[in-house]
PDB file of N, CA and C in Angstrom:
ATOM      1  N   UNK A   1     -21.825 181.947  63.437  1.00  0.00           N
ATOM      2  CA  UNK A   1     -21.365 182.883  64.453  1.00  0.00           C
ATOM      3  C   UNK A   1     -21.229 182.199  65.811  1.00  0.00           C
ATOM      4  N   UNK A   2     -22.411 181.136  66.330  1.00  0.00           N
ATOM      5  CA  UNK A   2     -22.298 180.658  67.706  1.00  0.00           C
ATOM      6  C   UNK A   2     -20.987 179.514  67.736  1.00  0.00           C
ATOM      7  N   UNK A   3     -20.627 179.302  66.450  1.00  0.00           N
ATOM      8  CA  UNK A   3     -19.658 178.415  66.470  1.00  0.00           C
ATOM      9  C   UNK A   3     -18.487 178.910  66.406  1.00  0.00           C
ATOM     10  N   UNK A   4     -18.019 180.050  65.776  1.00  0.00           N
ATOM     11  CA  UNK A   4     -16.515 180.622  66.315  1.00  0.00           C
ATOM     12  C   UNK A   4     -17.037 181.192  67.779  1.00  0.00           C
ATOM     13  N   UNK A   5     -17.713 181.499  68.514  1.00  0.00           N
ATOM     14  CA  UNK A   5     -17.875 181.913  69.687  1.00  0.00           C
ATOM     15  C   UNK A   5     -17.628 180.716  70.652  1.00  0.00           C
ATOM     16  N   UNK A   6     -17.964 179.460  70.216  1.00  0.00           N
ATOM     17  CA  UNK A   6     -18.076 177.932  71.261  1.00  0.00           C
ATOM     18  C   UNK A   6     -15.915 178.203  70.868  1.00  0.00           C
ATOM     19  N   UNK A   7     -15.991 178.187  69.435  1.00  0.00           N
ATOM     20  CA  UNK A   7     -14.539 177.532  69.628  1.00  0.00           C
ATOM     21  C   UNK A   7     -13.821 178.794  70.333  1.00  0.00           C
ATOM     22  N   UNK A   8     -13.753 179.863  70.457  1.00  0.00           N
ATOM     23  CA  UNK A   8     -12.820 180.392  71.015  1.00  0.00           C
ATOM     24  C   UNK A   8     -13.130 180.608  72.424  1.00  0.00           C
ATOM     25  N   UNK A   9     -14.497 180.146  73.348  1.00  0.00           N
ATOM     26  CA  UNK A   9     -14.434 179.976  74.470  1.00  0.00           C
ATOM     27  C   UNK A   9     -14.039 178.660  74.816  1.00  0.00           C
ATOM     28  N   UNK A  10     -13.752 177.808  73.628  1.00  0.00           N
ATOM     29  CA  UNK A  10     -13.113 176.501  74.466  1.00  0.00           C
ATOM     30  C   UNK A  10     -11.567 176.818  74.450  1.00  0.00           C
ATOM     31  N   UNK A  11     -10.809 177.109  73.232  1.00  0.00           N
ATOM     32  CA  UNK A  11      -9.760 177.580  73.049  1.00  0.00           C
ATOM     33  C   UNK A  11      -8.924 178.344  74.375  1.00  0.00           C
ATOM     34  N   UNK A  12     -10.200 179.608  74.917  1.00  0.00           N
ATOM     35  CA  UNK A  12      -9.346 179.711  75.739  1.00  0.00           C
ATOM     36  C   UNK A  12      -9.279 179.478  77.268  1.00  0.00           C
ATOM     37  N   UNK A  13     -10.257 178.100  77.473  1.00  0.00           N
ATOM     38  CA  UNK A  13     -10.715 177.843  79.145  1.00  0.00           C
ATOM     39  C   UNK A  13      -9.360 176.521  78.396  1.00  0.00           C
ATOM     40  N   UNK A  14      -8.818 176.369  77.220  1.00  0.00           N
ATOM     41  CA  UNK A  14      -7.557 175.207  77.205  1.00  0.00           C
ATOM     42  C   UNK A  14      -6.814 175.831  77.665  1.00  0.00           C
ATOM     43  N   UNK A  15      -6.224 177.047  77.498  1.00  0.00           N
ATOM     44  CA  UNK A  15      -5.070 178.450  77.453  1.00  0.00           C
ATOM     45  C   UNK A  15      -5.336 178.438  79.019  1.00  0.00           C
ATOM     46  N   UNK A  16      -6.827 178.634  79.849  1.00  0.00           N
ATOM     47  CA  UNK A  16      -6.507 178.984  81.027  1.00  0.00           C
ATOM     48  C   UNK A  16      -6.001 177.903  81.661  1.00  0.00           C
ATOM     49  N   UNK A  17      -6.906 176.488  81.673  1.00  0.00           N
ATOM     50  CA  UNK A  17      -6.116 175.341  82.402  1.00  0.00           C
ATOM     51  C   UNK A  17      -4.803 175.179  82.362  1.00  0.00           C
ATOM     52  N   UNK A  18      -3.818 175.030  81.124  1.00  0.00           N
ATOM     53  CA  UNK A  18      -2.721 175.029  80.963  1.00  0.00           C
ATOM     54  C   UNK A  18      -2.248 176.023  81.827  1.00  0.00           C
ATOM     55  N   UNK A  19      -2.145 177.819  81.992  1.00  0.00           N
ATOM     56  CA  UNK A  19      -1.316 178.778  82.758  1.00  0.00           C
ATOM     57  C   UNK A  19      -1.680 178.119  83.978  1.00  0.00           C
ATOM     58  N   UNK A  20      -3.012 177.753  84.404  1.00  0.00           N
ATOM     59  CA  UNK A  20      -3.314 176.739  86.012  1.00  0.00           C
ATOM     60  C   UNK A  20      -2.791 176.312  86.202  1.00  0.00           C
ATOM     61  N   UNK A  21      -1.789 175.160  85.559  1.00  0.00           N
ATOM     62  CA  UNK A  21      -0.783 174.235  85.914  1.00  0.00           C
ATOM     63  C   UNK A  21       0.511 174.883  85.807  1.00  0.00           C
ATOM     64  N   UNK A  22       0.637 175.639  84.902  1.00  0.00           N
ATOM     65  CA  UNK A  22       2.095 176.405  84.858  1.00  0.00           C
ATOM     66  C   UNK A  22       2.305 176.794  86.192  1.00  0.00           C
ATOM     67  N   UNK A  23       1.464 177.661  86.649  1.00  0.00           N
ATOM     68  CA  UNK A  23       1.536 178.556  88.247  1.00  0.00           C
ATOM     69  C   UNK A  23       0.830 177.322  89.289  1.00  0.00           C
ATOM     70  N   UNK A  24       0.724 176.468  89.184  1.00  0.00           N
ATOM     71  CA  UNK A  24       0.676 175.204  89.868  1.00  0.00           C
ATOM     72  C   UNK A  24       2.453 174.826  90.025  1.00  0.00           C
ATOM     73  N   UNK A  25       3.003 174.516  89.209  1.00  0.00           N
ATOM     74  CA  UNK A  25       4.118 174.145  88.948  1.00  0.00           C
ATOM     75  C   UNK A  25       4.868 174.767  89.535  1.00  0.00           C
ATOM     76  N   UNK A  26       5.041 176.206  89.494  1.00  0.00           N
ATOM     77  CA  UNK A  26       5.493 177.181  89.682  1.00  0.00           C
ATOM     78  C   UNK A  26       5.862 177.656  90.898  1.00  0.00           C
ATOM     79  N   UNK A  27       4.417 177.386  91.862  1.00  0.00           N
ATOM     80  CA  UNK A  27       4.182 177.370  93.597  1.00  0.00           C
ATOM     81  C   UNK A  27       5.244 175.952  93.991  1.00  0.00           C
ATOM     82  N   UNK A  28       4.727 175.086  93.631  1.00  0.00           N
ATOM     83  CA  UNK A  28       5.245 174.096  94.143  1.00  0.00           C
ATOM     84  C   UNK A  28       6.563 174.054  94.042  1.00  0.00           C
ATOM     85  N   UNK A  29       7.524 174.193  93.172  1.00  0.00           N
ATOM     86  CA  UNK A  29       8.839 174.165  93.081  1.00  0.00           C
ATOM     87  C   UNK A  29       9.143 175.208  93.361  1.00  0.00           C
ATOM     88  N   UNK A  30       9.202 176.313  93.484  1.00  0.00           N
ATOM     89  CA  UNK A  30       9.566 177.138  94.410  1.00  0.00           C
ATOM     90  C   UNK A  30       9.104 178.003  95.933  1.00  0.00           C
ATOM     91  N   UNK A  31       8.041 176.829  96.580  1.00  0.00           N
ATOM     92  CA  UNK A  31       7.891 177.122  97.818  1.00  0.00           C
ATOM     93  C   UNK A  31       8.235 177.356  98.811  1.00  0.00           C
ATOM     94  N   UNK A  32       9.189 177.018  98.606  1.00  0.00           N
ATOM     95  CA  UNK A  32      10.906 177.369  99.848  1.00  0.00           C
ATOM     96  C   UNK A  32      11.212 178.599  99.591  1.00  0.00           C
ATOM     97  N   UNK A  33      11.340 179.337  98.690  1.00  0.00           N
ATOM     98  CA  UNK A  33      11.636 180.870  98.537  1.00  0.00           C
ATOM     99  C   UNK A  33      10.403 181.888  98.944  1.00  0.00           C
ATOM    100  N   UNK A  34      11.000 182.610  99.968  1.00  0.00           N
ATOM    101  CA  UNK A  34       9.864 183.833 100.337  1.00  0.00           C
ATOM    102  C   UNK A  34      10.400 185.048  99.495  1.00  0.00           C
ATOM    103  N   UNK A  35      11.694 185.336  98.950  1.00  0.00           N
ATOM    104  CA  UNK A  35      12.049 186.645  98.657  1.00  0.00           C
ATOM    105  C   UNK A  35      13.571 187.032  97.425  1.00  0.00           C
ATOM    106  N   UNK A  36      13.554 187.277  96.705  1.00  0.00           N
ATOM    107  CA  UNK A  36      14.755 187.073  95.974  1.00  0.00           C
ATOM    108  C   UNK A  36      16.127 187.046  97.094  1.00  0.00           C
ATOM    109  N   UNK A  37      16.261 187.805  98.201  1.00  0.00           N
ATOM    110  CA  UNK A  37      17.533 187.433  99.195  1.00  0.00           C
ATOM    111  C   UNK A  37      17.241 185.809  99.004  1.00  0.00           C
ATOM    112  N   UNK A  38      16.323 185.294  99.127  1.00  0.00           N
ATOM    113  CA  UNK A  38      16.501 183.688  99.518  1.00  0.00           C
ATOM    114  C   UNK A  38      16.998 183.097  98.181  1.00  0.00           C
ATOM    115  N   UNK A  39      16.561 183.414  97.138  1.00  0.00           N
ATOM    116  CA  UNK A  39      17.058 183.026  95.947  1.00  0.00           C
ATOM    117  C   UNK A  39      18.592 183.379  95.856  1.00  0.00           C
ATOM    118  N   UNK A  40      18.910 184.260  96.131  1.00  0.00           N
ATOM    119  CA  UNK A  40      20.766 184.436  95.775  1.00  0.00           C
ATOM    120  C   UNK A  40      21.148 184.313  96.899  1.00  0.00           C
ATOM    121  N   UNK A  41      20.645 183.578  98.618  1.00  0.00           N
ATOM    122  CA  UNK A  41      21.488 182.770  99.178  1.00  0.00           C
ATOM    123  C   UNK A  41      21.603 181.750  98.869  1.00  0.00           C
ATOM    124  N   UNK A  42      20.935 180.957  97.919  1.00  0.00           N
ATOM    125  CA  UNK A  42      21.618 179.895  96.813  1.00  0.00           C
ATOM    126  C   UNK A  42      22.489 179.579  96.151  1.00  0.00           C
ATOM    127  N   UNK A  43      23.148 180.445  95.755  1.00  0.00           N
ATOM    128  CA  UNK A  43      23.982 180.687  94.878  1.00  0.00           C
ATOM    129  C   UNK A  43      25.396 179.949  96.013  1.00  0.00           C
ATOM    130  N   UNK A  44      26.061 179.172  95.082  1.00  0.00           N
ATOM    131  CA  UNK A  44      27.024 178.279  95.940  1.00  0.00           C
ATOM    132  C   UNK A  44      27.879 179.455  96.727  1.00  0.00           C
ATOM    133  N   UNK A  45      28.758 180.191  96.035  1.00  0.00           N
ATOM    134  CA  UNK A  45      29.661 181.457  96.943  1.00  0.00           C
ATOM    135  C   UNK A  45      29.208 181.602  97.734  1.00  0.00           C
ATOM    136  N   UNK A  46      28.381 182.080  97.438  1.00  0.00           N
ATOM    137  CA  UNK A  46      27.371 183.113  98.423  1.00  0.00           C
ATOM    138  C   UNK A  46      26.867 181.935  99.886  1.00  0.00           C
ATOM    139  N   UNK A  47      26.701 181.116  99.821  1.00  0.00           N
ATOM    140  CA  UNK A  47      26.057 180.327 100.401  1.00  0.00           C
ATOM    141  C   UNK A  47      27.436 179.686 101.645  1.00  0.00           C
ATOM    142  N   UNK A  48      28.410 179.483 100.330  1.00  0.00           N
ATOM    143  CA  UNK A  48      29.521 179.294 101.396  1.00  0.00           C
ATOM    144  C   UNK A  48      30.470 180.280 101.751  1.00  0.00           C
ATOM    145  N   UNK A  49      30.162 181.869 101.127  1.00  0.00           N
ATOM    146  CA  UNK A  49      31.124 182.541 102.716  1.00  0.00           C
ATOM    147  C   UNK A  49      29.787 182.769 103.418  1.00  0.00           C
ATOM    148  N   UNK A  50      28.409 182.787 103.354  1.00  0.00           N
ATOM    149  CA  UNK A  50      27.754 183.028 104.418  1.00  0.00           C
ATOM    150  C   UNK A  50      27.941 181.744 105.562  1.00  0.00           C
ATOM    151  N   UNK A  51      28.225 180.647 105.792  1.00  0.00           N
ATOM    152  CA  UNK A  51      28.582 179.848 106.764  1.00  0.00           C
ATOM    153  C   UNK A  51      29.694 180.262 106.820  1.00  0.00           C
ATOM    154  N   UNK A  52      31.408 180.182 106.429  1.00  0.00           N
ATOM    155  CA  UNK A  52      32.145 180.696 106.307  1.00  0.00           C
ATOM    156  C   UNK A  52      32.292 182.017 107.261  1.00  0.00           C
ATOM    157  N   UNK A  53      31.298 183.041 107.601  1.00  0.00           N
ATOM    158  CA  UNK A  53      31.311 183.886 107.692  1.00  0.00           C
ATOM    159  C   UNK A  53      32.018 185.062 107.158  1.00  0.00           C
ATOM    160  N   UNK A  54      32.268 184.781 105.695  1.00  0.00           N
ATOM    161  CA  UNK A  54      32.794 185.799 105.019  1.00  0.00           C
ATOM    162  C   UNK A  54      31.414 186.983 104.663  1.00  0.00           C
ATOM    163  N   UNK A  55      32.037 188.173 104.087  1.00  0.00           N
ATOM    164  CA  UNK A  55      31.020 189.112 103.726  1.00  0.00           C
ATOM    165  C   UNK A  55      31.201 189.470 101.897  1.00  0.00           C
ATOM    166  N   UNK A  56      30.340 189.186 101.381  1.00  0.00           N
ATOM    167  CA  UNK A  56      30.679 189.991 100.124  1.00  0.00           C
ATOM    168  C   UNK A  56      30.299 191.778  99.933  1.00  0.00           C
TER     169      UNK A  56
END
């Protein structure tokens, strides 16, 4: 019994480290974005009639 209990608390402090780095990953490459507007002023169109000063 103490031994399926060891393995599935190691099992899942592996499961947590791993999502740690996922949302590690996650922050870091998208730290420049505060808000989905910032995400779809990315978007090339969009990006160039907003200099452009076009409106969609």
């Amino acid at each position: 019994m103490k031994t399926a209990i060891k393995e599935t608390v190691a099992a899942q402090l592996i499961k947590k480290q791993r999502l740690d780095r996922e949302f590690a990953w996650i922050s870091r490459e998208f730290k420049d974005f505060n808000t989905l507007e910032d995400l779809d002023i990315y978007n090339v169109e969009r990006y160039a009639a907003l200099c452009l000063g076009y409106v969609f």
